[in-house]
C-alpha atoms as a PDB file:
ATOM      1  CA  UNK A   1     -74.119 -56.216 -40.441  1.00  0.00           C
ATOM      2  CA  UNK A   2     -76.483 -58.647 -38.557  1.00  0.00           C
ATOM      3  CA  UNK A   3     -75.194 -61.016 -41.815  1.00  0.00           C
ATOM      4  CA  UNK A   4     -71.693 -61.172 -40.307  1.00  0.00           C
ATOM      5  CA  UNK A   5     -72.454 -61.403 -36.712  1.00  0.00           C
ATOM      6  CA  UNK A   6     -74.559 -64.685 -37.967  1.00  0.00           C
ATOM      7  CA  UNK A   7     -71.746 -65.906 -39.879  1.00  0.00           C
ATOM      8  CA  UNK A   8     -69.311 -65.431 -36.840  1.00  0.00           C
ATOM      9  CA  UNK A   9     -71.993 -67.630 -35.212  1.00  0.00           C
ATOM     10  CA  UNK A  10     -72.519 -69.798 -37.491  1.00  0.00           C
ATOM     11  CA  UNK A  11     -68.852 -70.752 -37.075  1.00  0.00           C
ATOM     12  CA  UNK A  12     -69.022 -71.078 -33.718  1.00  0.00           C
ATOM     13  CA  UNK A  13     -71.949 -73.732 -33.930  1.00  0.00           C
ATOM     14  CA  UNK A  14     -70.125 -75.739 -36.569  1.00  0.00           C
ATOM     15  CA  UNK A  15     -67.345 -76.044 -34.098  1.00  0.00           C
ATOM     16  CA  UNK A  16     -64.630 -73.944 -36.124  1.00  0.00           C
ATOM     17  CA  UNK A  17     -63.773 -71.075 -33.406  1.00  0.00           C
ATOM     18  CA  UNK A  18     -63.250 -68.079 -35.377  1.00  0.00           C
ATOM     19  CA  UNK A  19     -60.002 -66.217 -34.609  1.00  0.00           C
ATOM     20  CA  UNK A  20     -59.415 -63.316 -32.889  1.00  0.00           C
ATOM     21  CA  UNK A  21     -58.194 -61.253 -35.886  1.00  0.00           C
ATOM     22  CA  UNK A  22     -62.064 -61.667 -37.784  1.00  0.00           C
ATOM     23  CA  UNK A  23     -63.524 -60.662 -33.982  1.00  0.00           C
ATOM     24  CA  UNK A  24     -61.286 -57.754 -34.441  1.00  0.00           C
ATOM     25  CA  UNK A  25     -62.543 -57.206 -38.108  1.00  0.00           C
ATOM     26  CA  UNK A  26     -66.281 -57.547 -37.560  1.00  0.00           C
ATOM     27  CA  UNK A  27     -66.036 -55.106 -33.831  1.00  0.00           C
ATOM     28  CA  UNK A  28     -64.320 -52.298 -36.130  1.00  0.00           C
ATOM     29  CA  UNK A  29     -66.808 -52.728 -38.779  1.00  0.00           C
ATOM     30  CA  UNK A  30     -69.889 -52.737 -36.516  1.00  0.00           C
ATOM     31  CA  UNK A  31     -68.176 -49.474 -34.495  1.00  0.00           C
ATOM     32  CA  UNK A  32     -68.251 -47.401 -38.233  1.00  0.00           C
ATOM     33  CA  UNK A  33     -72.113 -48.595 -39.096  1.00  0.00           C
ATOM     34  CA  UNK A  34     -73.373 -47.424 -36.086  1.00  0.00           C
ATOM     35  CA  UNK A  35     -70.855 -44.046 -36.089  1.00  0.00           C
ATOM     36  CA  UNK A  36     -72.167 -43.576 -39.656  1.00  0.00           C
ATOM     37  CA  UNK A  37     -76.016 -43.475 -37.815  1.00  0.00           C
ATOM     38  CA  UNK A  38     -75.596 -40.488 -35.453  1.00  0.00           C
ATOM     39  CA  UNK A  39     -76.406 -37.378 -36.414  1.00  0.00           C
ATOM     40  CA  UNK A  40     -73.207 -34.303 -36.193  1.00  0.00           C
ATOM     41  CA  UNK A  41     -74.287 -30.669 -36.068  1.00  0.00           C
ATOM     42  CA  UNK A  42     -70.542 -29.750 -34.953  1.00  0.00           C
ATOM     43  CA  UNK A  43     -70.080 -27.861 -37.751  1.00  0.00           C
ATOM     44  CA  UNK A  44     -72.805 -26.313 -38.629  1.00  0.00           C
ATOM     45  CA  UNK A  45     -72.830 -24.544 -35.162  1.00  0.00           C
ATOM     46  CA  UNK A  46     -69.810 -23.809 -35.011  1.00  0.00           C
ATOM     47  CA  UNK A  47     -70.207 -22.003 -38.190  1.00  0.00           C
ATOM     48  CA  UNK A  48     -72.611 -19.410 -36.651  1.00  0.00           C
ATOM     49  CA  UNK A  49     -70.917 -16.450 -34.905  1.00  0.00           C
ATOM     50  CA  UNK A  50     -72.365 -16.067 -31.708  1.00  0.00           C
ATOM     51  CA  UNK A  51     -69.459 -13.855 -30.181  1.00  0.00           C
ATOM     52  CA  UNK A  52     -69.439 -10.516 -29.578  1.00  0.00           C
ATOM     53  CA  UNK A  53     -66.109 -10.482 -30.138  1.00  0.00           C
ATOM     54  CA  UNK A  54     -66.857 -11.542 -33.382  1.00  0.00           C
ATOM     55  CA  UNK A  55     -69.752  -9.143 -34.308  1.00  0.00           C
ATOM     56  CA  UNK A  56     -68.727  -6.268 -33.087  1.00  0.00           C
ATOM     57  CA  UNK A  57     -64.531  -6.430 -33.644  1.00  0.00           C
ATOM     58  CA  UNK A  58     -62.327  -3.585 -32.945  1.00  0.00           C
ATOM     59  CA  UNK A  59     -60.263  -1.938 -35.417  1.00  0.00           C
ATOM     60  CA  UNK A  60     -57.352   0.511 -36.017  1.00  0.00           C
ATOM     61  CA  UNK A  61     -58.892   2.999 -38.848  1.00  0.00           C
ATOM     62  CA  UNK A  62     -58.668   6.864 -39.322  1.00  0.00           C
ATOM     63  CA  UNK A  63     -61.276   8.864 -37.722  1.00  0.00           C
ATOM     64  CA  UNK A  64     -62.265  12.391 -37.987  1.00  0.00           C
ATOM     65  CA  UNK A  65     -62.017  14.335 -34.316  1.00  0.00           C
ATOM     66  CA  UNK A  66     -64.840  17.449 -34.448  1.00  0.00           C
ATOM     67  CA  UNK A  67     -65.171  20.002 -31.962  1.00  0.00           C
ATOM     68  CA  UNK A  68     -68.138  22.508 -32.511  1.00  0.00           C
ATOM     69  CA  UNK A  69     -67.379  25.778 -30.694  1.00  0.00           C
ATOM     70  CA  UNK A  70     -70.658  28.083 -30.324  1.00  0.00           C
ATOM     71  CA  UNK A  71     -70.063  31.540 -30.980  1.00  0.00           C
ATOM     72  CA  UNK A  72     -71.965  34.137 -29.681  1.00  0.00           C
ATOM     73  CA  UNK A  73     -72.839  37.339 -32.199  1.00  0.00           C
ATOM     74  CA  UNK A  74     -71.621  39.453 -29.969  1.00  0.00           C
ATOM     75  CA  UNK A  75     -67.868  38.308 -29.265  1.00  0.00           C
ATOM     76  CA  UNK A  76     -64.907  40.014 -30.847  1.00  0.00           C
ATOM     77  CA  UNK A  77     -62.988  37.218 -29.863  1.00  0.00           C
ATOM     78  CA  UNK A  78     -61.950  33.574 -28.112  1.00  0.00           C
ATOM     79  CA  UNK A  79     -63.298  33.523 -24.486  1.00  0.00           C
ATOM     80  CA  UNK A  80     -62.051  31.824 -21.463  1.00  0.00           C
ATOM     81  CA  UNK A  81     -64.810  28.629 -21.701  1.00  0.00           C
ATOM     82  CA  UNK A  82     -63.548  28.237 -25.596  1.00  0.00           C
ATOM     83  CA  UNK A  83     -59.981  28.401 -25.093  1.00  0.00           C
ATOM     84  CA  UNK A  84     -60.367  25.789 -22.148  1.00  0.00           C
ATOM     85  CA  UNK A  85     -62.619  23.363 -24.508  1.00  0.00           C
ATOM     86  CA  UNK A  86     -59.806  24.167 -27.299  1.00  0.00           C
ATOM     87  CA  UNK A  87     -56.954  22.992 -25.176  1.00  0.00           C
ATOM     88  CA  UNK A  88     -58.437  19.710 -24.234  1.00  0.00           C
ATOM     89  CA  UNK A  89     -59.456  18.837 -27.798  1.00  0.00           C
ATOM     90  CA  UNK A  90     -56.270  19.935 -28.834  1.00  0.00           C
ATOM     91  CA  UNK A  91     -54.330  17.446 -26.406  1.00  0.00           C
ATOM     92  CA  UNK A  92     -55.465  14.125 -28.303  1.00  0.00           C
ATOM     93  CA  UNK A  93     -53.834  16.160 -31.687  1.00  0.00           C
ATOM     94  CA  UNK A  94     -50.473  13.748 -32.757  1.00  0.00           C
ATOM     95  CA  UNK A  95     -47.874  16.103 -33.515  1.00  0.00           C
ATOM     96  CA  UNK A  96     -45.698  13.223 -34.792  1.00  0.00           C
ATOM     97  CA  UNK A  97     -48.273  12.452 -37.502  1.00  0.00           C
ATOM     98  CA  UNK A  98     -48.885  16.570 -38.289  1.00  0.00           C
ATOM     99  CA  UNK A  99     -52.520  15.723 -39.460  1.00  0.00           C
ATOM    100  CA  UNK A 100     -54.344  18.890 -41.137  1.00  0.00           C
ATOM    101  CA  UNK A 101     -56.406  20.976 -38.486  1.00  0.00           C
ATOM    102  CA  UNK A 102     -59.252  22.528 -39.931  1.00  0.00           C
ATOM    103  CA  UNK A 103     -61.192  25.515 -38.820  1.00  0.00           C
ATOM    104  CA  UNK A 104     -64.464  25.726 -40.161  1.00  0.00           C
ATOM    105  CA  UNK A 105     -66.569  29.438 -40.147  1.00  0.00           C
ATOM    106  CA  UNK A 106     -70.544  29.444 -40.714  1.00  0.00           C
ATOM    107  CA  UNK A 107     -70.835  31.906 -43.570  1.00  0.00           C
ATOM    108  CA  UNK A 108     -74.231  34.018 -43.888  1.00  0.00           C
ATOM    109  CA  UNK A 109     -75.013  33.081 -39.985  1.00  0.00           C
ATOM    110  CA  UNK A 110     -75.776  35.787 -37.884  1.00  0.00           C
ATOM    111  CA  UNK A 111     -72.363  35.523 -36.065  1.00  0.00           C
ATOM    112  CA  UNK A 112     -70.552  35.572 -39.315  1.00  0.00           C
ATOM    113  CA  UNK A 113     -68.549  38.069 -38.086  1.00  0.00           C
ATOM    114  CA  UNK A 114     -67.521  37.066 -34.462  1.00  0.00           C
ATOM    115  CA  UNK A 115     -67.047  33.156 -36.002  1.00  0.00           C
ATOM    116  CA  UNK A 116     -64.458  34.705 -38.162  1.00  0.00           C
ATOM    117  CA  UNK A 117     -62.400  36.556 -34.581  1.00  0.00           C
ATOM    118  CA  UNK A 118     -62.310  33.845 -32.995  1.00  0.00           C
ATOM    119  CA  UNK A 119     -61.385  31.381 -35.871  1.00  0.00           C
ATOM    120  CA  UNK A 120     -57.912  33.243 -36.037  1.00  0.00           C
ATOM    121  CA  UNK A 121     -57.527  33.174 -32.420  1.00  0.00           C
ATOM    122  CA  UNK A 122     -58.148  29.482 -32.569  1.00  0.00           C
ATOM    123  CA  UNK A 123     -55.948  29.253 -35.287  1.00  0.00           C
ATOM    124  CA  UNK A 124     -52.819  31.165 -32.961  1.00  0.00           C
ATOM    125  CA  UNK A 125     -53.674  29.293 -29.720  1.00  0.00           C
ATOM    126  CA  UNK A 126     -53.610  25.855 -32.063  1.00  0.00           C
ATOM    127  CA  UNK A 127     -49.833  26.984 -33.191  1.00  0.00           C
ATOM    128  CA  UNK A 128     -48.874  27.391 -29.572  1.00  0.00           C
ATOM    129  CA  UNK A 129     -50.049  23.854 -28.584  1.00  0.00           C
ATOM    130  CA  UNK A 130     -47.567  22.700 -31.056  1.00  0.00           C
ATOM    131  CA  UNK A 131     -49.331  22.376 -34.335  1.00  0.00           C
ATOM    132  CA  UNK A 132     -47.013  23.786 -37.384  1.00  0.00           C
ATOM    133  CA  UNK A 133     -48.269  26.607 -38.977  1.00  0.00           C
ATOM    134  CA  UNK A 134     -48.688  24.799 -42.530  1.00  0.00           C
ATOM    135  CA  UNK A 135     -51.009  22.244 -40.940  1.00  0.00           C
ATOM    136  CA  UNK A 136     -53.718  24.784 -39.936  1.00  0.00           C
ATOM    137  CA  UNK A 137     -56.522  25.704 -42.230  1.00  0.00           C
ATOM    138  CA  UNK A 138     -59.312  28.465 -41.881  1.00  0.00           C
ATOM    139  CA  UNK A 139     -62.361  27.253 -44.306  1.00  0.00           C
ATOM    140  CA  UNK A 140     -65.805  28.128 -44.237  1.00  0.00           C
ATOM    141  CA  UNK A 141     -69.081  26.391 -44.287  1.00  0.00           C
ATOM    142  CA  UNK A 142     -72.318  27.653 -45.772  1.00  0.00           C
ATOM    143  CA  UNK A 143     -74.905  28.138 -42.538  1.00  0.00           C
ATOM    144  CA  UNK A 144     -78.295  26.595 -42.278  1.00  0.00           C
ATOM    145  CA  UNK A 145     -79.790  29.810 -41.644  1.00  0.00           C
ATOM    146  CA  UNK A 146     -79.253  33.356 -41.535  1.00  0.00           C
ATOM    147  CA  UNK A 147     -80.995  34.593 -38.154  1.00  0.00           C
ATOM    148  CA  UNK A 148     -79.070  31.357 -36.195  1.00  0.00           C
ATOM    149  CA  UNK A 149     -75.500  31.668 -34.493  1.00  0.00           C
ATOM    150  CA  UNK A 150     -73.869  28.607 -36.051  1.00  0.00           C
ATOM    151  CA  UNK A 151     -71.112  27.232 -34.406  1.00  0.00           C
ATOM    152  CA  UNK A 152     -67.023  27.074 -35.589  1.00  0.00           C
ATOM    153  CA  UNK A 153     -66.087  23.383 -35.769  1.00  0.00           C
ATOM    154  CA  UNK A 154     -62.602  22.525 -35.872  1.00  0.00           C
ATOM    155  CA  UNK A 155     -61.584  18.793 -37.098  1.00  0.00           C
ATOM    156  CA  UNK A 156     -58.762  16.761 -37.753  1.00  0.00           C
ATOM    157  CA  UNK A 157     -57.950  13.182 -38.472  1.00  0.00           C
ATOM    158  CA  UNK A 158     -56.172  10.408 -36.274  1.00  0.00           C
ATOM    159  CA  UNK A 159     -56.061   6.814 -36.355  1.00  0.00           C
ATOM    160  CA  UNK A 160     -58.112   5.235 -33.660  1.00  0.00           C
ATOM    161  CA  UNK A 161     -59.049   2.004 -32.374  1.00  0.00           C
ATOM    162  CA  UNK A 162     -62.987   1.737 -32.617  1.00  0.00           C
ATOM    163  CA  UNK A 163     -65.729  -0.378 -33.425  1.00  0.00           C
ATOM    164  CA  UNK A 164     -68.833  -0.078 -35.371  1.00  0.00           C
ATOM    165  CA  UNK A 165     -71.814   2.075 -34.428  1.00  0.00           C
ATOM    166  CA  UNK A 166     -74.485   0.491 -31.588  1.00  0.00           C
ATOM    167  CA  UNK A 167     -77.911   0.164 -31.355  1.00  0.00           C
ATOM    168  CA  UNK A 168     -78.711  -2.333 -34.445  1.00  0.00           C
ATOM    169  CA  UNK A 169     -81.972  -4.336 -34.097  1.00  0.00           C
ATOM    170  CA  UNK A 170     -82.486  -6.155 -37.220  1.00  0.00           C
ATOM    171  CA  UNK A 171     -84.728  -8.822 -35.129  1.00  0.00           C
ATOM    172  CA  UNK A 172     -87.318  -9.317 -32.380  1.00  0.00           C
ATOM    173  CA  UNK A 173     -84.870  -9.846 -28.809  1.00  0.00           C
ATOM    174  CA  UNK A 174     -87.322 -13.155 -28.786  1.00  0.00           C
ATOM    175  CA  UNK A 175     -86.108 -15.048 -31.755  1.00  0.00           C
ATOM    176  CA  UNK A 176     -82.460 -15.049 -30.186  1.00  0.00           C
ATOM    177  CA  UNK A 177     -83.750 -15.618 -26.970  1.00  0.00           C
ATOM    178  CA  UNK A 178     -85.308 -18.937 -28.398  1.00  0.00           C
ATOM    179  CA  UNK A 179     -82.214 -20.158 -30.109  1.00  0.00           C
ATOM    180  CA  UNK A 180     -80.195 -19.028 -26.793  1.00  0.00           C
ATOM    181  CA  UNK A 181     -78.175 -16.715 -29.169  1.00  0.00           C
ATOM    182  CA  UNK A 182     -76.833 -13.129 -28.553  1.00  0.00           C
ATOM    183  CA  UNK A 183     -79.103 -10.737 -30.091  1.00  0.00           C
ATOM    184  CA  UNK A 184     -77.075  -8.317 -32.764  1.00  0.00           C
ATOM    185  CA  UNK A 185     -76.615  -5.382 -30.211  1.00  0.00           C
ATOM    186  CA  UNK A 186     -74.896  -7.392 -27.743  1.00  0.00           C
ATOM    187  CA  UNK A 187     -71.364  -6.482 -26.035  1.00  0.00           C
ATOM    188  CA  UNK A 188     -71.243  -3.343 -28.371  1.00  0.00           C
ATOM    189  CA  UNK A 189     -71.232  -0.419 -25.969  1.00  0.00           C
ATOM    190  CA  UNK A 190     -68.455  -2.829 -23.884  1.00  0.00           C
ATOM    191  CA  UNK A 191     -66.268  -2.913 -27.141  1.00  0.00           C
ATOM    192  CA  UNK A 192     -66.966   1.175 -27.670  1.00  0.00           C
ATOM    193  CA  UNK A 193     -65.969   1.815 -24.266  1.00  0.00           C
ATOM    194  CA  UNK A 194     -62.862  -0.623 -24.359  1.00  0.00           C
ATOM    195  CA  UNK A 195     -61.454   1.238 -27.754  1.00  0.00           C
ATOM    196  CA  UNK A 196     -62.006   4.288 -26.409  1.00  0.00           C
ATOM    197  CA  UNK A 197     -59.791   3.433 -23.587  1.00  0.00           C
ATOM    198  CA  UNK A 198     -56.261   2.622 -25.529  1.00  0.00           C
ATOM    199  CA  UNK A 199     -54.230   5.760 -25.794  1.00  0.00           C
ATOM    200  CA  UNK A 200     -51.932   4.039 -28.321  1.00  0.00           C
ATOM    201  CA  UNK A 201     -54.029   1.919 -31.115  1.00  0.00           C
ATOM    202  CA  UNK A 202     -50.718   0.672 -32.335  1.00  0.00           C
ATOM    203  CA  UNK A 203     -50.692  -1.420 -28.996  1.00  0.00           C
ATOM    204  CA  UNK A 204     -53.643  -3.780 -30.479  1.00  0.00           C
ATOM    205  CA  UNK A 205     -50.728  -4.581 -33.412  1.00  0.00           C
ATOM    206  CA  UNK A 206     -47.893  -5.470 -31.216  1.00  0.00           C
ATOM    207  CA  UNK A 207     -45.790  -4.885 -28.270  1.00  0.00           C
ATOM    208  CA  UNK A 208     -43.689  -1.847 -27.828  1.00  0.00           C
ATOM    209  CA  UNK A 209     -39.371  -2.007 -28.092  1.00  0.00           C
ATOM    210  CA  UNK A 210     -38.378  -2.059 -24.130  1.00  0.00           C
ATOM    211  CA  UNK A 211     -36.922   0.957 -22.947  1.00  0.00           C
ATOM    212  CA  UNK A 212     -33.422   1.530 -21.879  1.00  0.00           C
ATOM    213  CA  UNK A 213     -32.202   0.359 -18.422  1.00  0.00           C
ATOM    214  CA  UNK A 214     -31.784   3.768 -15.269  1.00  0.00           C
ATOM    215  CA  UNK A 215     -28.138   2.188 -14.578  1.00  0.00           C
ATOM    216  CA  UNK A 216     -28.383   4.495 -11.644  1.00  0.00           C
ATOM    217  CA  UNK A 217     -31.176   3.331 -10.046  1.00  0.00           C
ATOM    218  CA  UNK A 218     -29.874  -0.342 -11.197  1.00  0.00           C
ATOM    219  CA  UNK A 219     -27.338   0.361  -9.144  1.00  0.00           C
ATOM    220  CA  UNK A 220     -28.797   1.742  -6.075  1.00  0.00           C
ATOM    221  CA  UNK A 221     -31.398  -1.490  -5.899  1.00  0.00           C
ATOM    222  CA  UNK A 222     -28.752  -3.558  -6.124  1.00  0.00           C
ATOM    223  CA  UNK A 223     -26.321  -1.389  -3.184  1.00  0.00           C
ATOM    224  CA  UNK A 224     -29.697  -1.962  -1.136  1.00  0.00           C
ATOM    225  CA  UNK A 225     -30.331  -5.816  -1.701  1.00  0.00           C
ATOM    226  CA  UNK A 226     -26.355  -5.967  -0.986  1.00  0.00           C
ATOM    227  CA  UNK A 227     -26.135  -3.887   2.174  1.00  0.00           C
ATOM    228  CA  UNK A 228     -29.505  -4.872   3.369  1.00  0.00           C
ATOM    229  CA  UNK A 229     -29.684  -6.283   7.148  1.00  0.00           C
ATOM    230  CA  UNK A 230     -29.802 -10.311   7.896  1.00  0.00           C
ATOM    231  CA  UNK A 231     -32.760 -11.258   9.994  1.00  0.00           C
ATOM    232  CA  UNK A 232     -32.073 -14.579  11.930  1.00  0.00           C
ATOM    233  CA  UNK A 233     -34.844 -16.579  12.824  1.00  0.00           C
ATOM    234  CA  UNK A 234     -35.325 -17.359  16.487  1.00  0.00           C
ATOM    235  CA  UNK A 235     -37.106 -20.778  16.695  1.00  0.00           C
ATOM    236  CA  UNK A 236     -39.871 -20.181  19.208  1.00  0.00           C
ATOM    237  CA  UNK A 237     -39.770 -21.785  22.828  1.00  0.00           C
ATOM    238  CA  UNK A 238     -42.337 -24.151  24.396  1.00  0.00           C
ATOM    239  CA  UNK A 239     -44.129 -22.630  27.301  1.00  0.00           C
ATOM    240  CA  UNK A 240     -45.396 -24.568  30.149  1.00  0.00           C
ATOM    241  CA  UNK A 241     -48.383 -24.034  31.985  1.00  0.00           C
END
């Protein structure tokens, strides 16, 4: 490179001006050596996720919805606290979709026989909130131990937008802290608590078809914008003092 700048003034010295197109030549030339020296890490960080966007992404997937209903040995029946607890679990159950509710019964628990009451009053209340008779099933479930009340869980499946589980630590907090990185664990109680706020996980997909136009009330807005008074503004007067 320093070759060519000596030629160029070389030139100049012999009296022979050189021309503006080999000034041109030799200032491109020079610009690409010295480009060709610096050092680019562009890529290479850019490569590294460092979003927690990115590590922790939410997702529409099927998830299993489990309600564990303790049963006392000593009910012949579903009580007011377990109907109330039913009825709210129940209200996240998609009738469109019809999933299979499952009612689960400890067998050999001490409150094998209560579990099993209740279980078919679960089972009638579930038909009354609207879930078809075909889609409930009574099951059992072998209990841990004999001398313990084991609860009735009742399940069923629905597609929900979530994200995965929290509280991974595969590092020391420091070694991020020294790259100025977030650490694995970070934003991923934000993006559980965001999923778990979207009523419709087919919303994350795409927007919903508009709903037909109220022509009535249409109507009425317009009538109002139509008949509505005309305020004139008053230009305001100078006082004197």
């Amino acid at each position: 490179m320093f070759d060519l700048f000596k030629n160029a003034a070389g030139a100049s010295s012999s009296g022979r001006q050189p021309s503006l197109r080999t000034v041109s030549v030799l200032a491109i030339v020079a610009a690409a050596l010295l480009a060709g020296c610096a050092k680019r890490d562009s890529i290479t960080v850019g490569s590294v996720p460092d979003d927690y966007r990115t590590n922790h992404p939410i997702v529409i997937a099927e998830k299993e919805e489990v309600l564990d209903l303790p049963v006392s040995a000593s009910d012949r029946g579903m009580t007011k606290q377990q109907r109330e607890t039913l009825e709210g679990f129940l209200s996240g159950y998609d009738r469109s979709a019809s999933p299979v509710l499952r009612i689960m019964t400890p067998s050999g628990a001490a409150n094998e026989v209560a579990a099993s009451y209740a279980a078919d009053d679960f089972a009638r209340m579930a038909k009354r909130a609207g879930v078809p008779a075909s889609r409930v099933m009574i099951t059992s479930y072998q209990a841990g131990s004999p001398d313990v009340s084991a609860p009735v869980r009742v399940s069923f499946t629905a597609m929900k937008a979530q994200t995965d589980k929290c509280g991974r630590w595969p590092e020391d907090i420091l070694n991020n802290s020294a790259d100025n990185k977030h650490y694995a664990n970070f934003g991923c109680s934000y993006q559980n608590n965001l999923a778990a706020q979207i009523a419709n996980p087919a919303d994350l997909l795409g927007p919903r078809k508009e709903t037909t136009i109220d022509a009535e009330r249409r109507g009425q807005v317009i009538d109002e914008y139509r008949n509505a008074p005309v305020f004139v503004a008053v230009p305001s007067q100078e006082v004197d003092y």
